[in-house]
PDB file of N, CA and C in Angstrom:
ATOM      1  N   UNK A   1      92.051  32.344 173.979  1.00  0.00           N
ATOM      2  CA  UNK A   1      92.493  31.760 172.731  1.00  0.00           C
ATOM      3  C   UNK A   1      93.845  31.111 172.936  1.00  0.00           C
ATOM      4  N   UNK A   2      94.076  30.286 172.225  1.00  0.00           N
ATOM      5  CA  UNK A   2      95.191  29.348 172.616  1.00  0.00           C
ATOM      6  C   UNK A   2      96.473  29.701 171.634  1.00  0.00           C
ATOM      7  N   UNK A   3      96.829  30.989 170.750  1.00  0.00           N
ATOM      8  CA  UNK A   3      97.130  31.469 169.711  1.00  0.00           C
ATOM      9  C   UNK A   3      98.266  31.902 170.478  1.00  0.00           C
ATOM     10  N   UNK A   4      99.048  32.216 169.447  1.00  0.00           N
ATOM     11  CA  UNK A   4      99.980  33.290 170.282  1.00  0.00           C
ATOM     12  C   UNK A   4     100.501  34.122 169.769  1.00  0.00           C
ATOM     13  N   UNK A   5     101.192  34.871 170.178  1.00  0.00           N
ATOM     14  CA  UNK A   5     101.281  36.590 170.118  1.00  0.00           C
ATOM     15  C   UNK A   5     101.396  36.615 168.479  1.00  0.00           C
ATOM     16  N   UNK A   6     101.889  36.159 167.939  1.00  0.00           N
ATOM     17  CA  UNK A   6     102.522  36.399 166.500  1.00  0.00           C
ATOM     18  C   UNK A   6     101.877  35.479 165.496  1.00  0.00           C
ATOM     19  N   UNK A   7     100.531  35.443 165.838  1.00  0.00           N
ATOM     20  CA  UNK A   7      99.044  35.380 165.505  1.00  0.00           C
ATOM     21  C   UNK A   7      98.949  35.819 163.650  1.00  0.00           C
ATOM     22  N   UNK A   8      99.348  34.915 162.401  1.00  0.00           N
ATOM     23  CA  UNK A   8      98.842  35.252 161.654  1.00  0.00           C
ATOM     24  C   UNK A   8      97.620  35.687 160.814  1.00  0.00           C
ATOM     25  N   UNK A   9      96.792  35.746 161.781  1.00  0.00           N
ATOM     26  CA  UNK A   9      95.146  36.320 161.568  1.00  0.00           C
ATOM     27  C   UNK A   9      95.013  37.127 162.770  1.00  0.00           C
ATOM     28  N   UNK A  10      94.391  38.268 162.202  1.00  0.00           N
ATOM     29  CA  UNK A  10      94.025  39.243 163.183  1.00  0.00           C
ATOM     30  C   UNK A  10      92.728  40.016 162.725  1.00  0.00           C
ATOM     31  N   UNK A  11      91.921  40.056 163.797  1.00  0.00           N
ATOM     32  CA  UNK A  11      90.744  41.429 163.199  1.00  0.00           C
ATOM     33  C   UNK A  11      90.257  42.475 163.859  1.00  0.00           C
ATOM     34  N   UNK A  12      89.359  43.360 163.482  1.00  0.00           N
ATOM     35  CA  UNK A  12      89.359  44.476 164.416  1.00  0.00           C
ATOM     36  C   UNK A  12      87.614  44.849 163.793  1.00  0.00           C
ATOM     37  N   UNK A  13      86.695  44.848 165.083  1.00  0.00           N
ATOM     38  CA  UNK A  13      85.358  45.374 164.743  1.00  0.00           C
ATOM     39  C   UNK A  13      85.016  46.454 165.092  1.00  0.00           C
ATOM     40  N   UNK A  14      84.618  47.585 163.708  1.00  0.00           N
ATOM     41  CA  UNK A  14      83.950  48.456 164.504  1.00  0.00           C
ATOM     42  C   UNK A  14      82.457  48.987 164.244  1.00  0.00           C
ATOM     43  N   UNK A  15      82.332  49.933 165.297  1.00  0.00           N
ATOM     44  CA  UNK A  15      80.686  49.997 165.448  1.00  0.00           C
ATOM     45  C   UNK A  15      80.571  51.348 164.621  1.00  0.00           C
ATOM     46  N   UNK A  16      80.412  51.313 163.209  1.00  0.00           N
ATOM     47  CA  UNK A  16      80.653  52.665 162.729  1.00  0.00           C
ATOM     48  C   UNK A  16      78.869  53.215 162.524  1.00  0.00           C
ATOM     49  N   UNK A  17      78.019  52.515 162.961  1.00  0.00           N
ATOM     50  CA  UNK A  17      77.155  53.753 163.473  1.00  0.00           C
ATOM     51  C   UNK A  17      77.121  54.399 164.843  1.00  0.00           C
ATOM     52  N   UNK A  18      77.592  53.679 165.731  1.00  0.00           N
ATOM     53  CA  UNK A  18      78.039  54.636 166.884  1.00  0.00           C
ATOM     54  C   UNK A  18      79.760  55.417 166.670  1.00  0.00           C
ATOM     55  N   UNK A  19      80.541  55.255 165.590  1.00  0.00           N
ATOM     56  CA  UNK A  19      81.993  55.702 165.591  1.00  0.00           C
ATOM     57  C   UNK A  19      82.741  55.155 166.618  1.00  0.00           C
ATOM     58  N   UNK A  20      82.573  53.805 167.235  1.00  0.00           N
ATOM     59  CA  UNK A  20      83.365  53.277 168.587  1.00  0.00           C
ATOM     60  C   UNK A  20      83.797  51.894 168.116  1.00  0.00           C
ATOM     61  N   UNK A  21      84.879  51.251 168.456  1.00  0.00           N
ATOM     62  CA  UNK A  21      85.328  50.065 168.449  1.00  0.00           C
ATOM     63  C   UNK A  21      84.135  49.360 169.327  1.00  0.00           C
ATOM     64  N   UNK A  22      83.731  48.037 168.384  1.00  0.00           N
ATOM     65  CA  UNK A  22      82.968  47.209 168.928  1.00  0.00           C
ATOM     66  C   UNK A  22      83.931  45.875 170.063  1.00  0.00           C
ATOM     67  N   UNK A  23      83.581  46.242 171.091  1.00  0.00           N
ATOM     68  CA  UNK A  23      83.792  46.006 172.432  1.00  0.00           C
ATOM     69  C   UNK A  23      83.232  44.956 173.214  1.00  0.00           C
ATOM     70  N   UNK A  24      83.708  43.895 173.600  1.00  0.00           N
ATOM     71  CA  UNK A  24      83.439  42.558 173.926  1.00  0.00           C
ATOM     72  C   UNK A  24      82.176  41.891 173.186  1.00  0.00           C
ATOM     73  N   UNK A  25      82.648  41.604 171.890  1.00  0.00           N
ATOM     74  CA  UNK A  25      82.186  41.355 171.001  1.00  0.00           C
ATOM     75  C   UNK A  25      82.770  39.559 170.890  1.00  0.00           C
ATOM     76  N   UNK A  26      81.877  38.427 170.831  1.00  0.00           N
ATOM     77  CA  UNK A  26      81.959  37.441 170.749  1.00  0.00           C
ATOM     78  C   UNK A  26      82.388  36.563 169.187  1.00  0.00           C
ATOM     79  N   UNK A  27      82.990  35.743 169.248  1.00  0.00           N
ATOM     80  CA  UNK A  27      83.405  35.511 167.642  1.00  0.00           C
ATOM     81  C   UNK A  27      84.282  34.090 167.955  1.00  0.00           C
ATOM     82  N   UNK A  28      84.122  33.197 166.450  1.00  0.00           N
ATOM     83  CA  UNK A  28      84.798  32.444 166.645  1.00  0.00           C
ATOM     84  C   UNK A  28      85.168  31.723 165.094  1.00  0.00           C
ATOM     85  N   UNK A  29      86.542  30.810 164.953  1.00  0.00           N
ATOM     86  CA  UNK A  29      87.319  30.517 164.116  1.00  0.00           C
ATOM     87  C   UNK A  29      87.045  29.063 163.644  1.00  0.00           C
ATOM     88  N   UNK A  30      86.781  29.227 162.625  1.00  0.00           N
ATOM     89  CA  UNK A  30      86.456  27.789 161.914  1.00  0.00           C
ATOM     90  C   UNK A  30      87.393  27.272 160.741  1.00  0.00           C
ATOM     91  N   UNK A  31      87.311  25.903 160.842  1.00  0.00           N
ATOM     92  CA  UNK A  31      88.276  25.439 158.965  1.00  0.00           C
ATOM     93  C   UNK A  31      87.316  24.129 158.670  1.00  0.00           C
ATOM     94  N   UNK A  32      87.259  24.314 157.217  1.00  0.00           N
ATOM     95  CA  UNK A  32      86.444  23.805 156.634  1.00  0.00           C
ATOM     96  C   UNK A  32      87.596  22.034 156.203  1.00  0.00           C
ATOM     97  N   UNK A  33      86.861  20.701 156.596  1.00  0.00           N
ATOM     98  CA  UNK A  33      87.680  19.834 156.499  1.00  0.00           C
ATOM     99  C   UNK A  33      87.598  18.856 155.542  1.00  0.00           C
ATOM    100  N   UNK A  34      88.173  18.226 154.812  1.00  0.00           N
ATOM    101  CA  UNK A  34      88.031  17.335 153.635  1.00  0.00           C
ATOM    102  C   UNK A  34      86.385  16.956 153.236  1.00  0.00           C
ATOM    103  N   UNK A  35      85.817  16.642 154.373  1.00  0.00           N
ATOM    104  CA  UNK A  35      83.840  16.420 154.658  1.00  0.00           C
ATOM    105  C   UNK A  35      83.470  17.682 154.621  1.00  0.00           C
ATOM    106  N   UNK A  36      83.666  18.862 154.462  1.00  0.00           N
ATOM    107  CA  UNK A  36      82.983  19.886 153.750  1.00  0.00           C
ATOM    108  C   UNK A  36      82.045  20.222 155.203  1.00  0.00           C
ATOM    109  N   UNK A  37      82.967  20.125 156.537  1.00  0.00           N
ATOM    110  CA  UNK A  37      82.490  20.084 158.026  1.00  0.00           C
ATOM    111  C   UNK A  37      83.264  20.850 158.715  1.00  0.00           C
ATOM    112  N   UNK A  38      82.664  21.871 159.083  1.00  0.00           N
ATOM    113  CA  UNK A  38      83.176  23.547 160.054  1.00  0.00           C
ATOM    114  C   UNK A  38      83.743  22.885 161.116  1.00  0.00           C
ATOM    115  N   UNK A  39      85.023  22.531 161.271  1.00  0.00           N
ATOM    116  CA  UNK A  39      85.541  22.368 162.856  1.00  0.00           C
ATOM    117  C   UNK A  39      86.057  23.908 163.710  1.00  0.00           C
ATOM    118  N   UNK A  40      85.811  23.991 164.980  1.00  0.00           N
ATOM    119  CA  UNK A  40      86.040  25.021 165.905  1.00  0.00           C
ATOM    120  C   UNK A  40      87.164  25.334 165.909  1.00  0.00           C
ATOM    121  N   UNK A  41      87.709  26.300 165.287  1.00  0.00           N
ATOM    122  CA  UNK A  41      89.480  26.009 166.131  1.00  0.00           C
ATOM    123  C   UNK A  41      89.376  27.261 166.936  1.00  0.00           C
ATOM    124  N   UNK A  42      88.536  28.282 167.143  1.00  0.00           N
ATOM    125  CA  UNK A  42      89.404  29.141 168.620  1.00  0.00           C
ATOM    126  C   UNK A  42      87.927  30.356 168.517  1.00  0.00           C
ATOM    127  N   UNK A  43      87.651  30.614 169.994  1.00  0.00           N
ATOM    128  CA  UNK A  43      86.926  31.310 170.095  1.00  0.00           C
ATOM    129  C   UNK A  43      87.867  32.388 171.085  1.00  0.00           C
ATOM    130  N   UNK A  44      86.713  33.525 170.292  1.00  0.00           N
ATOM    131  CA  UNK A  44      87.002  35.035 171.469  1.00  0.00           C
ATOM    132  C   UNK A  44      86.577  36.082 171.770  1.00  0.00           C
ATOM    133  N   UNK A  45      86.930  37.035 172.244  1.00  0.00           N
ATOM    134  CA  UNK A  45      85.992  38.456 172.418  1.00  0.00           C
ATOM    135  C   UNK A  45      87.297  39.643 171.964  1.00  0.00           C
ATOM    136  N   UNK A  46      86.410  40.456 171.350  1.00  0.00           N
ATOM    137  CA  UNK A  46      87.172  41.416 171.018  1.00  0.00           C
ATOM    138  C   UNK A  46      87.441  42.001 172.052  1.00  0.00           C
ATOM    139  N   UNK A  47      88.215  42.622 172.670  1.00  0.00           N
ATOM    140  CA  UNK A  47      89.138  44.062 173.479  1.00  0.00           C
ATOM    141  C   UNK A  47      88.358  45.245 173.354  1.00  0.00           C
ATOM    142  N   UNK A  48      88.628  45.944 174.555  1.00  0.00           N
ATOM    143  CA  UNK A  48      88.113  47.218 174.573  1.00  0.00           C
ATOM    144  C   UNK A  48      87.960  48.079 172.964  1.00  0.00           C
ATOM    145  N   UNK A  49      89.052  47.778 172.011  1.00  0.00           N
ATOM    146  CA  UNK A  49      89.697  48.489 171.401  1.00  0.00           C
ATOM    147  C   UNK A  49      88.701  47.985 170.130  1.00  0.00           C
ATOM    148  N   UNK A  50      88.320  46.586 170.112  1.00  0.00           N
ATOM    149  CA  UNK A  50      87.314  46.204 169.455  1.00  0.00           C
ATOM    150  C   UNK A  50      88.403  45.009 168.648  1.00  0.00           C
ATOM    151  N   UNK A  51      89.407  44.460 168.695  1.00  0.00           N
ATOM    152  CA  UNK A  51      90.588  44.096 168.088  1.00  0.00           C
ATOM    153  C   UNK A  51      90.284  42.665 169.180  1.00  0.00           C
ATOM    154  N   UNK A  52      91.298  41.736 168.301  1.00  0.00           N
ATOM    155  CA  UNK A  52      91.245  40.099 168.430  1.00  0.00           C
ATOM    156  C   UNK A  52      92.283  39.379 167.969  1.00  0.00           C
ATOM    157  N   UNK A  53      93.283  39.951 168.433  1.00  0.00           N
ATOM    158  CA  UNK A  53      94.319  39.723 167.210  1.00  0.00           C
ATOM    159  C   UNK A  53      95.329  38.255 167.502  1.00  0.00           C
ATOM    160  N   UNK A  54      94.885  37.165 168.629  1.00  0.00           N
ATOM    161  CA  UNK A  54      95.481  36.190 168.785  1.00  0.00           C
ATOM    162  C   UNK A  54      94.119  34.739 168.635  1.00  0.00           C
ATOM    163  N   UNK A  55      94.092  34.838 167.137  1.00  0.00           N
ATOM    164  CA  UNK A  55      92.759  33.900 166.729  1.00  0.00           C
ATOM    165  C   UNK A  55      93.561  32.652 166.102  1.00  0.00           C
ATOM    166  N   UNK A  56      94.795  32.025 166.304  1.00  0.00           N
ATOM    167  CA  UNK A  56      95.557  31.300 165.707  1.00  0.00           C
ATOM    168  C   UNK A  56      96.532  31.142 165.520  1.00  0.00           C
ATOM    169  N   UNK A  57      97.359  29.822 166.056  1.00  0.00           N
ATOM    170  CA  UNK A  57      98.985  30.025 166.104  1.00  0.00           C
ATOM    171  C   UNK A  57      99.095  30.160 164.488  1.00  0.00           C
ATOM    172  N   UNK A  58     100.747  29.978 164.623  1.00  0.00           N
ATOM    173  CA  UNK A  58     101.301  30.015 163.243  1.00  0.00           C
ATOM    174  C   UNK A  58     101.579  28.581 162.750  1.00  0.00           C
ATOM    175  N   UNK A  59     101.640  27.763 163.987  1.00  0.00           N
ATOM    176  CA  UNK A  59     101.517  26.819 163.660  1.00  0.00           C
ATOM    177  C   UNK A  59     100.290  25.558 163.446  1.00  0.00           C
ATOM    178  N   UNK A  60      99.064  26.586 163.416  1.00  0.00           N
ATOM    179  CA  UNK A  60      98.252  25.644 163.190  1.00  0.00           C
ATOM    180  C   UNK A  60      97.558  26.211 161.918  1.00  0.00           C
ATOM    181  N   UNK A  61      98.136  27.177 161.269  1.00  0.00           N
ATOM    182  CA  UNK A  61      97.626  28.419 160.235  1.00  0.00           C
ATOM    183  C   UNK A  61      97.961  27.838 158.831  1.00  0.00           C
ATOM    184  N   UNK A  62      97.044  26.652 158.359  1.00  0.00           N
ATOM    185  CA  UNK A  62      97.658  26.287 157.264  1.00  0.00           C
ATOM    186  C   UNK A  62      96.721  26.467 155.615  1.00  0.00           C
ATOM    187  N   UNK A  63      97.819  25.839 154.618  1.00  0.00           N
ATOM    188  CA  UNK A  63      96.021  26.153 153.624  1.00  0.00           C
ATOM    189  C   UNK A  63      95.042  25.656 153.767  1.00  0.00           C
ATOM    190  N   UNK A  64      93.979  26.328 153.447  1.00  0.00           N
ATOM    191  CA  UNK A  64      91.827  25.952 153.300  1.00  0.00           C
ATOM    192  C   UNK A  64      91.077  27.090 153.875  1.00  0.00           C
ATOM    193  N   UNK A  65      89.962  26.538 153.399  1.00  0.00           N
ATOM    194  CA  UNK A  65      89.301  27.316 153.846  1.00  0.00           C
ATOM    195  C   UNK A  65      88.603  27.423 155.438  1.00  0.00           C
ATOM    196  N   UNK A  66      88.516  29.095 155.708  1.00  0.00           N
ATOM    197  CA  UNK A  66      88.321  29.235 156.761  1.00  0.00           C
ATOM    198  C   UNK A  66      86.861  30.167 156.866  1.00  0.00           C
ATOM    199  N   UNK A  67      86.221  30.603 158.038  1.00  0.00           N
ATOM    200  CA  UNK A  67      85.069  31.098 158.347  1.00  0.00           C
ATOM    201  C   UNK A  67      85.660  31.853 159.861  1.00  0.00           C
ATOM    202  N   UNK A  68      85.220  32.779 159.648  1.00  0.00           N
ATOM    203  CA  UNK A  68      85.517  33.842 160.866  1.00  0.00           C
ATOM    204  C   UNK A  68      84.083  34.243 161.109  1.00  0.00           C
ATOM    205  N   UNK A  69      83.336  33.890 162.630  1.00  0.00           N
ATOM    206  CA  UNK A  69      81.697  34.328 162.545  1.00  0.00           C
ATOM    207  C   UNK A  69      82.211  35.603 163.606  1.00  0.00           C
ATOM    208  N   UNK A  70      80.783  36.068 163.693  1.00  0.00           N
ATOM    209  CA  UNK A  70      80.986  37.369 164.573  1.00  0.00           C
ATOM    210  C   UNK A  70      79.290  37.565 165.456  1.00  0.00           C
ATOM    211  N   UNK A  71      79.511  37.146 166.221  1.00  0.00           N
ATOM    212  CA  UNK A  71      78.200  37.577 167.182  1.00  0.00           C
ATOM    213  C   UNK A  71      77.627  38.550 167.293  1.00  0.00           C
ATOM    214  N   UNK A  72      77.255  39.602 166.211  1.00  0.00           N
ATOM    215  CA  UNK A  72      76.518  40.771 166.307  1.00  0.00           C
ATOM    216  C   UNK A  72      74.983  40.589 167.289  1.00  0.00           C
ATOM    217  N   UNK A  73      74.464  39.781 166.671  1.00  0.00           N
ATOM    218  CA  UNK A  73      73.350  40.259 167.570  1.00  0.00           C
ATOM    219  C   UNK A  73      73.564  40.335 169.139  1.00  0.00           C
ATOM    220  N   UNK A  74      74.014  39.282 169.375  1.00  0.00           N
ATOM    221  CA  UNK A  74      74.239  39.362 171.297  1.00  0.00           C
ATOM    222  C   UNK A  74      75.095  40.362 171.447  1.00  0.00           C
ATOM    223  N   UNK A  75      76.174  41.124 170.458  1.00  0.00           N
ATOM    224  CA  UNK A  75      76.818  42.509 170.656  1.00  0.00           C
ATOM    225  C   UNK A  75      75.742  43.853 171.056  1.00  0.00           C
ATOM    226  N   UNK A  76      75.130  43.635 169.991  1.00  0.00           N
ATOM    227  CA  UNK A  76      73.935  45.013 169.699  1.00  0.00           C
ATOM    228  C   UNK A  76      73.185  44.153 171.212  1.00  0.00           C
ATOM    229  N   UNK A  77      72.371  43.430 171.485  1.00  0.00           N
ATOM    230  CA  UNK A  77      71.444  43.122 172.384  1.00  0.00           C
ATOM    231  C   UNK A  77      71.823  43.301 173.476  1.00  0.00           C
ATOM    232  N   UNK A  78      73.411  43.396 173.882  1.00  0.00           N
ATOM    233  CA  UNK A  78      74.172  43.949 174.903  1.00  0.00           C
ATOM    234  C   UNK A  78      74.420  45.838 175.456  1.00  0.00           C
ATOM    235  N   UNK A  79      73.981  46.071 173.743  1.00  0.00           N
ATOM    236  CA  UNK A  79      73.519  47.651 173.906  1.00  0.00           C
ATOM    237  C   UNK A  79      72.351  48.415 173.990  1.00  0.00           C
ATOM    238  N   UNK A  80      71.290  47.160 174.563  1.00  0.00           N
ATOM    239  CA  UNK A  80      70.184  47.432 174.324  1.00  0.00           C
ATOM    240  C   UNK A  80      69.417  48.235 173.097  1.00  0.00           C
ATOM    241  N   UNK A  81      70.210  47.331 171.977  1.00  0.00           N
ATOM    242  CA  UNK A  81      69.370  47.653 170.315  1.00  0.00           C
ATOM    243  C   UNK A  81      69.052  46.286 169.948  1.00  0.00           C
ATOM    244  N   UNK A  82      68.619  46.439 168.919  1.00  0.00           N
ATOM    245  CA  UNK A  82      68.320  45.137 167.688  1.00  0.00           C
ATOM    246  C   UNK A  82      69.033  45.765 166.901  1.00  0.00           C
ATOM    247  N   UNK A  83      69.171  44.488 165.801  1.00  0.00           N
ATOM    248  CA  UNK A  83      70.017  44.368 164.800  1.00  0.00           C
ATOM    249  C   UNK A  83      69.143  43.683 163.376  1.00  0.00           C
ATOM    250  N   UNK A  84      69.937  43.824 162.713  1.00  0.00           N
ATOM    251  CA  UNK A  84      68.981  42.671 161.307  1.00  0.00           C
ATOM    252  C   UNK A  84      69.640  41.603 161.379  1.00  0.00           C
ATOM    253  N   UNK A  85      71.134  41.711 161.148  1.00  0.00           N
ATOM    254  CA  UNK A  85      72.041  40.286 161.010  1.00  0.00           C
ATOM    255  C   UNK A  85      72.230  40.194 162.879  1.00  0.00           C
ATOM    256  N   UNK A  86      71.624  38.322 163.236  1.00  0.00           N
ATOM    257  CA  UNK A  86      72.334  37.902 164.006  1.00  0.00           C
ATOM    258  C   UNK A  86      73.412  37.642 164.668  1.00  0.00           C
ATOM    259  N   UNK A  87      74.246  37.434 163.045  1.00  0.00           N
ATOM    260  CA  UNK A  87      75.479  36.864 163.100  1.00  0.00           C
ATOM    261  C   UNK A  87      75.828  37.667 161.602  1.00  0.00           C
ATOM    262  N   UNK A  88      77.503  37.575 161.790  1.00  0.00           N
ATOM    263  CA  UNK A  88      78.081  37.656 160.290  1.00  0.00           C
ATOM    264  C   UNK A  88      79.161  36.526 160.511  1.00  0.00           C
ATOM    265  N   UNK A  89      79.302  35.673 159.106  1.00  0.00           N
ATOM    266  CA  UNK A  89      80.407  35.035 158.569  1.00  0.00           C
ATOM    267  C   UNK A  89      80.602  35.339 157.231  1.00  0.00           C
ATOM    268  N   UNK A  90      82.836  35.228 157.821  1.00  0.00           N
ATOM    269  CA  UNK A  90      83.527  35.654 156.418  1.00  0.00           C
ATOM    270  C   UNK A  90      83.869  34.742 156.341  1.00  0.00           C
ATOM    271  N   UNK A  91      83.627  34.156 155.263  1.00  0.00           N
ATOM    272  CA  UNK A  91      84.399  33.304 154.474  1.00  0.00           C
ATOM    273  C   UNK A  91      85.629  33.516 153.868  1.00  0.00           C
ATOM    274  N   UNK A  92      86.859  32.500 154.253  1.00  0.00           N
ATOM    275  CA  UNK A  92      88.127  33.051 153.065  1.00  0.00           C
ATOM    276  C   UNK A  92      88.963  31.673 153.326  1.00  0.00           C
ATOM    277  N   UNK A  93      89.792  32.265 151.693  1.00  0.00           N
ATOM    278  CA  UNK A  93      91.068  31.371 151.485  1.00  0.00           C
ATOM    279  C   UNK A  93      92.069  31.421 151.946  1.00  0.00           C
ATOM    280  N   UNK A  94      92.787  30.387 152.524  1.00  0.00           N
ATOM    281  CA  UNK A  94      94.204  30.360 152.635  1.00  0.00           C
ATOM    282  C   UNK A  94      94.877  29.743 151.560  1.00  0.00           C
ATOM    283  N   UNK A  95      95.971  30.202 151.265  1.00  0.00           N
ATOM    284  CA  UNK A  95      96.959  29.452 150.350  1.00  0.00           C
ATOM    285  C   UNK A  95      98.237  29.721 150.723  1.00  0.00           C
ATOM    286  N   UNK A  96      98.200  31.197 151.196  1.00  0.00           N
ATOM    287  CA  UNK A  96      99.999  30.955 151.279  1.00  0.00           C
ATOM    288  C   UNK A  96      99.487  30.992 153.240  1.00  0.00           C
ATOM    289  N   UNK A  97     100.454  29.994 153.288  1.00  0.00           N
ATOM    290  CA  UNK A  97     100.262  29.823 155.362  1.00  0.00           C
ATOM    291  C   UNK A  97     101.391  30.900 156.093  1.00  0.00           C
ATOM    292  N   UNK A  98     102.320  31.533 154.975  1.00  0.00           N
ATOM    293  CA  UNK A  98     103.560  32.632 155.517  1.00  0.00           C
ATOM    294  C   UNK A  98     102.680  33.873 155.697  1.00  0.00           C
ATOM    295  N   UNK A  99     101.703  34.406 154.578  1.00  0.00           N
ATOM    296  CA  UNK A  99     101.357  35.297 154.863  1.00  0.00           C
ATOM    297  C   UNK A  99     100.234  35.992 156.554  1.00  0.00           C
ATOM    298  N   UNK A 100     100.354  37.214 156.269  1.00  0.00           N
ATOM    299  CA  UNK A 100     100.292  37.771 157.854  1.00  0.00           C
ATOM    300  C   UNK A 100      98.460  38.449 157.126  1.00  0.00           C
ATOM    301  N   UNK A 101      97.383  38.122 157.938  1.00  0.00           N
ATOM    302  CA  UNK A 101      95.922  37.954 156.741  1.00  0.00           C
ATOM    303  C   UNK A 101      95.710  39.422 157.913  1.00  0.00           C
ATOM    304  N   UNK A 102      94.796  39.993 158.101  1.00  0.00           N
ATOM    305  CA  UNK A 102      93.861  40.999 159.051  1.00  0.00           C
ATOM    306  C   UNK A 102      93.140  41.427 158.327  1.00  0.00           C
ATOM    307  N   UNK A 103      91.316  40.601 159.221  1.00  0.00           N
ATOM    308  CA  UNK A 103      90.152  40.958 158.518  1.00  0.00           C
ATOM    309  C   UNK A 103      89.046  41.553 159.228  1.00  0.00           C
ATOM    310  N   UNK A 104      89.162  42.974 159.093  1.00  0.00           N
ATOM    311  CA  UNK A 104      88.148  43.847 160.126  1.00  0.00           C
ATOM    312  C   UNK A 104      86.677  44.087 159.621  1.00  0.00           C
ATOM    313  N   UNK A 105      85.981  44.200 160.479  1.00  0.00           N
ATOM    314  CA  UNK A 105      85.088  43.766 160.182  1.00  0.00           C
ATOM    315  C   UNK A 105      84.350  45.655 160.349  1.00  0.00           C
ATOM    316  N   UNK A 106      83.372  46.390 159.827  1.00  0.00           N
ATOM    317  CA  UNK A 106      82.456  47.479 159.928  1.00  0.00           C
ATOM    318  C   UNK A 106      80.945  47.420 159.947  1.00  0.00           C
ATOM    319  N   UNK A 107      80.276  47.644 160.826  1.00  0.00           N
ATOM    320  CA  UNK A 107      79.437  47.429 160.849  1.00  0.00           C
ATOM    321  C   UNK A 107      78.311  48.042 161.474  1.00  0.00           C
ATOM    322  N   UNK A 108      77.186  48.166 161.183  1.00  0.00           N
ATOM    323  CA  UNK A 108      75.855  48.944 162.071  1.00  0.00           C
ATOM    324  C   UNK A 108      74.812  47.941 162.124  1.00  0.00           C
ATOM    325  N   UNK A 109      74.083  48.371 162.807  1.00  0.00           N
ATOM    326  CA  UNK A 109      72.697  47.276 162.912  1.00  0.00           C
ATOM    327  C   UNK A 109      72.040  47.049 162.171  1.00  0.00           C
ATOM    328  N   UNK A 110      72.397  47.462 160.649  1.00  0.00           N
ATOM    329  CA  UNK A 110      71.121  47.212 159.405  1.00  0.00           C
ATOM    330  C   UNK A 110      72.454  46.720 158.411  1.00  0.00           C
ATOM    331  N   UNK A 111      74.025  47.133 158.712  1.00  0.00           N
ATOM    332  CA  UNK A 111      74.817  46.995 157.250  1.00  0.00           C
ATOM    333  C   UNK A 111      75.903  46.435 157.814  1.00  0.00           C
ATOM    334  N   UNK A 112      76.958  45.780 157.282  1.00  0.00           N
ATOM    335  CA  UNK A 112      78.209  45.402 158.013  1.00  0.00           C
ATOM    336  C   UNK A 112      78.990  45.445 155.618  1.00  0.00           C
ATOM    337  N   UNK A 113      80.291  45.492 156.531  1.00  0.00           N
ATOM    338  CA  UNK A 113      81.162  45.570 155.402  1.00  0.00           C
ATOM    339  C   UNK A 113      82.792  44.535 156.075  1.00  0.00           C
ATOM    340  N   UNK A 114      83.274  44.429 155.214  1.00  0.00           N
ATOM    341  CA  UNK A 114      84.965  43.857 155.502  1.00  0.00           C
ATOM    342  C   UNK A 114      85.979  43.826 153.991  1.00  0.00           C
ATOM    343  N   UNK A 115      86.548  43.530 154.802  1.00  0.00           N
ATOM    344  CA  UNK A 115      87.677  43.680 153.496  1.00  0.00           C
ATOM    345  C   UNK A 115      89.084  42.908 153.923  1.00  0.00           C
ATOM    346  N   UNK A 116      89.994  42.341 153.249  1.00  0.00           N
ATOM    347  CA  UNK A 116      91.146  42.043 153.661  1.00  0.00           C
ATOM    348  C   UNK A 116      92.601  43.017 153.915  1.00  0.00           C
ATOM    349  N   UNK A 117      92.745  43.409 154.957  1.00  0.00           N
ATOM    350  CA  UNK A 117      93.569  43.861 154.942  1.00  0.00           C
ATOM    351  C   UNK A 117      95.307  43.244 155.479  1.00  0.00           C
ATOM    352  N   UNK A 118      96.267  43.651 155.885  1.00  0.00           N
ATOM    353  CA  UNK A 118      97.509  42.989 155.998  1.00  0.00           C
ATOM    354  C   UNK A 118      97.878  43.219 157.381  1.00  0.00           C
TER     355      UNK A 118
END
């Protein structure tokens, strides 16, 4: 990721039907542009720890909307399971570009949850 350390978006996946941080877990960062058209801005893999926390400088962290996807299925298919959801995307707002966002993600092979945290 091309982000750096002081990364105002950060997230953290975990595998709460196994109780383990979800672990090289694939994912990537989108902003939605005047054409109502998903551009790429930064792909990555979560850390041992299940965490991702350099998805965007500060200087490219501005208002709109954004999409955070998450590669579950090729996660789970890496643990030799299936899954229901392929993929998950969060959708969210930016408005203030100062604030510090962290959006973790919970999840099992039939349910996933998130929430915004700081």
């Amino acid at each position: 990721m091309a982000a750096t350390e002081s990364s105002p978006l950060s997230t953290h996946v975990l595998n709460t039907g196994d109780g383990v941080p979800a672990a090289r877990m694939a994912l990537s960062l989108h902003r939605l542009d005047s054409n109502l058209i998903w551009n790429l801005l930064s792909v990555g893999t979560t850390d041992e720890d299940g965490r991702c926390p350099r998805l965007i400088s500060r200087e490219s962290f501005s208002p709109g909307m954004y999409k955070l996807r998450f590669e579950t299925g090729s996660y789970w298919e890496s643990l030799g399971q299936s899954c229901f959801y392929p993929y998950v995307e969060v959708v969210f707002t930016i408005s203030d570009q100062d604030q510090k966002l962290h959006l973790p993600l919970l999840m099992s092979r039939f349910s996933y949850s998130t929430y915004r945290g700081s």
